[in-house]
N, C-alpha and C. Protein backbone atom coordinates (compact mmCIF):
# COMPACT_ATOMS: atom_id res chain seq x y z
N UNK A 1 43.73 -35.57 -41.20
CA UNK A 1 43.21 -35.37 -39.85
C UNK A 1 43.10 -33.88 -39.53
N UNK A 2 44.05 -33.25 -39.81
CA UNK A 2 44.15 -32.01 -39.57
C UNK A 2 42.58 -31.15 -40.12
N UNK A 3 42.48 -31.25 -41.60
CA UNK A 3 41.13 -30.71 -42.15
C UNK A 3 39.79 -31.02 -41.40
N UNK A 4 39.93 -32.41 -40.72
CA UNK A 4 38.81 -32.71 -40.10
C UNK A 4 38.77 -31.91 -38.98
N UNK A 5 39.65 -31.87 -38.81
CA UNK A 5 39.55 -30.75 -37.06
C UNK A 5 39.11 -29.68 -37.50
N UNK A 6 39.53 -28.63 -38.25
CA UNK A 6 39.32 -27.87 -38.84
C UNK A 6 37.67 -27.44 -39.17
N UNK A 7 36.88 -28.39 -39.78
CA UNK A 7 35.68 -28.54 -40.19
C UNK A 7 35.21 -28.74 -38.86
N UNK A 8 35.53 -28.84 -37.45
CA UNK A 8 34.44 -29.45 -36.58
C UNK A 8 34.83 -27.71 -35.42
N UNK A 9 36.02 -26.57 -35.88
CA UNK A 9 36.23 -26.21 -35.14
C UNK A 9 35.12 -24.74 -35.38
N UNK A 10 35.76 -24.24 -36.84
CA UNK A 10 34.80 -23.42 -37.38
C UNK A 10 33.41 -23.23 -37.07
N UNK A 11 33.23 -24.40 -37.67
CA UNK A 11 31.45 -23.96 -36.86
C UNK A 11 31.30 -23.90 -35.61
N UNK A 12 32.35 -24.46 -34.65
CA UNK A 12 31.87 -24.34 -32.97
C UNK A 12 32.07 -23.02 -32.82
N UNK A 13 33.33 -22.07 -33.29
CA UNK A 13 33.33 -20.71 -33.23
C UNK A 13 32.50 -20.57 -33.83
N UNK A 14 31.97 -20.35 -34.60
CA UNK A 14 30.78 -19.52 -34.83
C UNK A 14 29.63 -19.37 -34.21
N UNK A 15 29.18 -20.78 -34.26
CA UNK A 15 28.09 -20.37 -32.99
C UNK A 15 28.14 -19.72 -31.66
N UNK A 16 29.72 -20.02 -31.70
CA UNK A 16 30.07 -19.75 -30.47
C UNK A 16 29.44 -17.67 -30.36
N UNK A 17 29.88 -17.54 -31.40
CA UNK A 17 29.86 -15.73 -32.00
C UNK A 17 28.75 -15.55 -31.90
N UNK A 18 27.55 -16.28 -32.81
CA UNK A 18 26.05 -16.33 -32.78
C UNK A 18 25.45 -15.86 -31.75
N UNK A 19 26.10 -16.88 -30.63
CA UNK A 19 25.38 -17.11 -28.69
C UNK A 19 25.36 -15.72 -28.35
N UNK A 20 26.49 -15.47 -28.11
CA UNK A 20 26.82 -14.04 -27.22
C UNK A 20 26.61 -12.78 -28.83
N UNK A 21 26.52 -12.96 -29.41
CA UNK A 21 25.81 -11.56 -30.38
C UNK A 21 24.55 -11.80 -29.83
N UNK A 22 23.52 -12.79 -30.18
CA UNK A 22 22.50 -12.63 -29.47
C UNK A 22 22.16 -11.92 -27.96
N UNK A 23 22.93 -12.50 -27.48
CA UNK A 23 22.85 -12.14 -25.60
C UNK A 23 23.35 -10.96 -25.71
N UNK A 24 24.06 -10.27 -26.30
CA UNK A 24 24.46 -8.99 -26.22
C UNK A 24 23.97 -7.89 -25.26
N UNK A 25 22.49 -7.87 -26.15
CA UNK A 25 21.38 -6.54 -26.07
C UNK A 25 20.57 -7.14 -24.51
N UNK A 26 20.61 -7.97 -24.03
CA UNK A 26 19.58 -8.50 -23.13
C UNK A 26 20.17 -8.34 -21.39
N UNK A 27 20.99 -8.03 -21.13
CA UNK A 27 22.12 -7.61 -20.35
C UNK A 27 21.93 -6.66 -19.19
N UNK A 28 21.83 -6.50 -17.58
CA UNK A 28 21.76 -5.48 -17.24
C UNK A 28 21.98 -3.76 -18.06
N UNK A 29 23.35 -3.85 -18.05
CA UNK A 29 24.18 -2.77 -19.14
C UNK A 29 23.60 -2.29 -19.94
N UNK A 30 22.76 -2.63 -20.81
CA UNK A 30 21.75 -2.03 -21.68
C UNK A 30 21.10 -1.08 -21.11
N UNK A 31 21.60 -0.07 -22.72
CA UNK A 31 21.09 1.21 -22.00
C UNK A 31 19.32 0.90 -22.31
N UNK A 32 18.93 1.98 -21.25
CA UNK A 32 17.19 1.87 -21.74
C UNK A 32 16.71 3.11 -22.26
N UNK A 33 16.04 2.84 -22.99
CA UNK A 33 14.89 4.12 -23.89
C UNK A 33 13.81 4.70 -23.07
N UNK A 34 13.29 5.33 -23.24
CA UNK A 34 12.25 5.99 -22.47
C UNK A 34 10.89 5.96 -23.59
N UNK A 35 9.62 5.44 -23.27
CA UNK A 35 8.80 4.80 -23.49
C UNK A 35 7.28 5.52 -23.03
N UNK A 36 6.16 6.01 -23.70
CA UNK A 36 5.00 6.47 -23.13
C UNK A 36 4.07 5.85 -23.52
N UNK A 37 3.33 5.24 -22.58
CA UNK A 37 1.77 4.85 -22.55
C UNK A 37 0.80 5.33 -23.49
N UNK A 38 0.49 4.73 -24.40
CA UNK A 38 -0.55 5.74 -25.12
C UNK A 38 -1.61 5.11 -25.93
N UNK A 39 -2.91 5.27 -25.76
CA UNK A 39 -4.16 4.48 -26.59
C UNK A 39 -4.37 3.46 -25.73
N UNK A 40 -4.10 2.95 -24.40
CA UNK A 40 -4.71 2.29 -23.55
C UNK A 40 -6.04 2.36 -23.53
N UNK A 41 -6.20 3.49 -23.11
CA UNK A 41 -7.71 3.90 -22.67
C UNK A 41 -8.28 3.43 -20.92
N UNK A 42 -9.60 3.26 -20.76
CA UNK A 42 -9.91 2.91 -19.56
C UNK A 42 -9.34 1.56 -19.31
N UNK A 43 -9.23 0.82 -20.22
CA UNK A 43 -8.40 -0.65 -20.08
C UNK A 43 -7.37 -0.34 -19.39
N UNK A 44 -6.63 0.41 -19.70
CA UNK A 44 -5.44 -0.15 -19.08
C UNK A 44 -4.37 -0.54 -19.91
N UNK A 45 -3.19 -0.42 -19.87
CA UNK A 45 -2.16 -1.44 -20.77
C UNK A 45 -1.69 -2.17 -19.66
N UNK A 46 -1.75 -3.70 -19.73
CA UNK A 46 -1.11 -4.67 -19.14
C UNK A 46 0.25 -4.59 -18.90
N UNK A 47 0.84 -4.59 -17.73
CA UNK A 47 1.89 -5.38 -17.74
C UNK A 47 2.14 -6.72 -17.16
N UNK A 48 3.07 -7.31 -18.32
CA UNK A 48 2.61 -9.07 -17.62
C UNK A 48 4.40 -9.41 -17.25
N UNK A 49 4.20 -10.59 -16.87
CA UNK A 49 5.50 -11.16 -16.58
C UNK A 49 6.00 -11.89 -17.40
N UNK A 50 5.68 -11.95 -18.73
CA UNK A 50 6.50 -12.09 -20.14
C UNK A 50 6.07 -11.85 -20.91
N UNK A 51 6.50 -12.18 -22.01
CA UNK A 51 6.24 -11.69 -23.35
C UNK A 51 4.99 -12.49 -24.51
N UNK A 52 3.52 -12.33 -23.94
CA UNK A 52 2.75 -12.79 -23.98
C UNK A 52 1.08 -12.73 -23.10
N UNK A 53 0.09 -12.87 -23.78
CA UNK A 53 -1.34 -12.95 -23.17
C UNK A 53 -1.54 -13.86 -22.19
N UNK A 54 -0.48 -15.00 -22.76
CA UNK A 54 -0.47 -16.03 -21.43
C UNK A 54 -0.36 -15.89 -19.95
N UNK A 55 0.89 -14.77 -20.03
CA UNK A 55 1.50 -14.41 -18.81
C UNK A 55 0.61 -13.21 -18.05
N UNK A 56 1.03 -13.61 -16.55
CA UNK A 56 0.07 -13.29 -15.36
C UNK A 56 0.40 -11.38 -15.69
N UNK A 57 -0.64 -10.91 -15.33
CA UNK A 57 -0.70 -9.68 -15.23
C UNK A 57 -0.47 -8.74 -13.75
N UNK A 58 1.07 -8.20 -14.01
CA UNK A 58 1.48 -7.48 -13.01
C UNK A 58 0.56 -6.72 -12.03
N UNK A 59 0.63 -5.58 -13.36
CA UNK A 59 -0.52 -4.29 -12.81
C UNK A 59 -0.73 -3.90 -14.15
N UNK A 60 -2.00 -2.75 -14.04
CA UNK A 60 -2.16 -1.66 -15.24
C UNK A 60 -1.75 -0.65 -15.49
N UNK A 61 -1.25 -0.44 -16.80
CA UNK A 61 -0.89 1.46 -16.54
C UNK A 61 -1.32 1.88 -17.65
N UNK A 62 -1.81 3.09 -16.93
CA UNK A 62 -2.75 3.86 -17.81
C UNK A 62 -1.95 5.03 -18.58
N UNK A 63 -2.56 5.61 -19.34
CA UNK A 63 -1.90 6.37 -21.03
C UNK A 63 -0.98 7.81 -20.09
N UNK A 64 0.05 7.64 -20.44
CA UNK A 64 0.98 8.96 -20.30
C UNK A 64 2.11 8.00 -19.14
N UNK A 65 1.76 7.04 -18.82
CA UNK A 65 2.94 6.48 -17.92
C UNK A 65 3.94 6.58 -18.82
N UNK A 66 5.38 6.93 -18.07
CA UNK A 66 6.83 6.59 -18.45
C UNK A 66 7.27 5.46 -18.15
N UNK A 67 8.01 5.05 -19.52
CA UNK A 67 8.80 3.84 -18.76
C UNK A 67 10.09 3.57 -19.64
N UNK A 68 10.64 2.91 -19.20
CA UNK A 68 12.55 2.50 -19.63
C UNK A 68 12.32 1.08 -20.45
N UNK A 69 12.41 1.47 -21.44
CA UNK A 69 12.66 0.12 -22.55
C UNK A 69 13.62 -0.66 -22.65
N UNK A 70 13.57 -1.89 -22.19
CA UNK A 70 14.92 -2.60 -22.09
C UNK A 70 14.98 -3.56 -23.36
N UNK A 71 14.31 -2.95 -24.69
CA UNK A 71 14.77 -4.72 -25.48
C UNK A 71 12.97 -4.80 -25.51
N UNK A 72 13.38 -5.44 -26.89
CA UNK A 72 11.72 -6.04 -27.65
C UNK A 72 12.18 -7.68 -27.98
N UNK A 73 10.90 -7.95 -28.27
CA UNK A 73 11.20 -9.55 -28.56
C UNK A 73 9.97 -9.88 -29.35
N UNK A 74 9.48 -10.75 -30.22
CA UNK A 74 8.55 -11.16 -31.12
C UNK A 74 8.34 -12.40 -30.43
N UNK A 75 6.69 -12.53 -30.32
CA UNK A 75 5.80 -13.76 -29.92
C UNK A 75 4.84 -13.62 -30.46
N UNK A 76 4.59 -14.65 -31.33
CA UNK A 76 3.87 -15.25 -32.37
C UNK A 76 3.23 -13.66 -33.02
N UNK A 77 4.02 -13.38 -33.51
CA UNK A 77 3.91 -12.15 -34.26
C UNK A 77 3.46 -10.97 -33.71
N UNK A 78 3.86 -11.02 -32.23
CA UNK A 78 3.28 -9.58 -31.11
C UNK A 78 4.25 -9.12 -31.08
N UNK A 79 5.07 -7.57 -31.30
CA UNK A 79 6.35 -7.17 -30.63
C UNK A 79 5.71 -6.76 -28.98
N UNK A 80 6.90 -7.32 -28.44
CA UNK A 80 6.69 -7.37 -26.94
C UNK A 80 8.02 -6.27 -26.67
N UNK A 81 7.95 -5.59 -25.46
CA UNK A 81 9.03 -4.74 -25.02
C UNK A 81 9.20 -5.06 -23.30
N UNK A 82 10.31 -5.69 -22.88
CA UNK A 82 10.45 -4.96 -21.52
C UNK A 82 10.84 -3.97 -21.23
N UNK A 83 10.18 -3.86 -20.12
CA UNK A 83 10.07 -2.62 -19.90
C UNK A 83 10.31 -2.76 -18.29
N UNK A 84 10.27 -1.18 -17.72
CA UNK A 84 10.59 -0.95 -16.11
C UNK A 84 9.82 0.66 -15.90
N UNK A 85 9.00 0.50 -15.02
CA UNK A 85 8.55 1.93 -14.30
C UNK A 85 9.67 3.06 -14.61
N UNK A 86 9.42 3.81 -14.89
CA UNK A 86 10.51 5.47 -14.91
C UNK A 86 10.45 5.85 -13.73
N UNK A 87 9.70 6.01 -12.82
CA UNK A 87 9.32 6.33 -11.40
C UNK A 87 9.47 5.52 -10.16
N UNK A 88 9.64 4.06 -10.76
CA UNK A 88 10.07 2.57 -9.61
C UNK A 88 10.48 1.19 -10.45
N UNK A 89 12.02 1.86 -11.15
CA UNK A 89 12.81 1.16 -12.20
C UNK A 89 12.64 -0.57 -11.25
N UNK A 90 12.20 -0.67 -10.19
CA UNK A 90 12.50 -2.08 -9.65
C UNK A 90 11.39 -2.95 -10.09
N UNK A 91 10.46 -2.34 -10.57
CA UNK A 91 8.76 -2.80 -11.56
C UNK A 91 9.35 -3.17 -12.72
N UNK A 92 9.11 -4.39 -12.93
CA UNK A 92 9.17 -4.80 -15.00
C UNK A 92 8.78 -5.62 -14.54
N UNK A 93 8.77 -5.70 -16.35
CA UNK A 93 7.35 -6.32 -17.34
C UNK A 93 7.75 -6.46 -18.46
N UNK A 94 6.82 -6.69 -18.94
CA UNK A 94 6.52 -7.09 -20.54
C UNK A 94 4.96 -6.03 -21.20
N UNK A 95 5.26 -5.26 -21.93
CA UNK A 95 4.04 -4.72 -22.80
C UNK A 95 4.12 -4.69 -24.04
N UNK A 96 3.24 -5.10 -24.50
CA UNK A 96 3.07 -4.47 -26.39
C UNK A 96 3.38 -3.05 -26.90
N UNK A 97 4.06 -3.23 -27.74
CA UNK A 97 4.72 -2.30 -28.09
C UNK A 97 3.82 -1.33 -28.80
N UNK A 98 2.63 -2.18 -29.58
CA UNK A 98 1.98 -1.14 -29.91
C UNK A 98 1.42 -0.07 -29.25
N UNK A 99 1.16 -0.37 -27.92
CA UNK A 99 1.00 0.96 -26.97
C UNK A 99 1.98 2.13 -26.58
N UNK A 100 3.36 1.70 -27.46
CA UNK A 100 4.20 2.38 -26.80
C UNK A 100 4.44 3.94 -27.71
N UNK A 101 4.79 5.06 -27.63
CA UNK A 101 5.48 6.02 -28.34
C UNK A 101 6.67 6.41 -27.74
N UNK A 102 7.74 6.70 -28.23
CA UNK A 102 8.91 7.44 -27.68
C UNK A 102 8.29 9.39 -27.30
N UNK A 103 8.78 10.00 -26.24
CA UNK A 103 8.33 10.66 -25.76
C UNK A 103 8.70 12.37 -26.90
């Protein structure tokens, strides 16, 4: 009996470890990076309200905006970044990262 417990406890810790390693990085507390707009062009770079083409489009910001990187995430093979205004941290979003350069 004992081994059986054993075998059912292990793996609950672990996942248990899994959960919160994941959640870690996603956290107010996370520090943020600083992030520049760049190769938009007259378009615009989107910001949407997730991580995806699907999602509704905030506003636009155009090439040289700053912004605070909170964390990337992969959708269907897009790296996505949230992100927050440098100038009105209370603005986030979601943008492609390929627009992004570190400053």
């Amino acid at each position: 009996m004992e081994g059986m417990r054993m075998r059912f406890i292990i793996p609950s810790i672990i996942g248990v470890a899994l959960l919160v390693a994941g959640c870690a990085g996603s956290g107010p507390t996370t520090p943020s990076s600083r992030a520049v707009v760049t190769g938009a062009g007259a378009e615009l770079l989107k910001l949407r309200a997730g991580p995806g083409l699907g999602y509704n489009i905030i506003l636009g910001l155009p090439d040289g905006t700053v912004l605070l990187r909170r964390g990337c995430t992969t959708e269907l093979g897009q790296l996505w970044c949230r992100v927050a205004l440098a100038r009105a941290p209370g603005i986030t979003g979601y943008v492609s990262a390929d627009y992004l350069t570190n400053p």
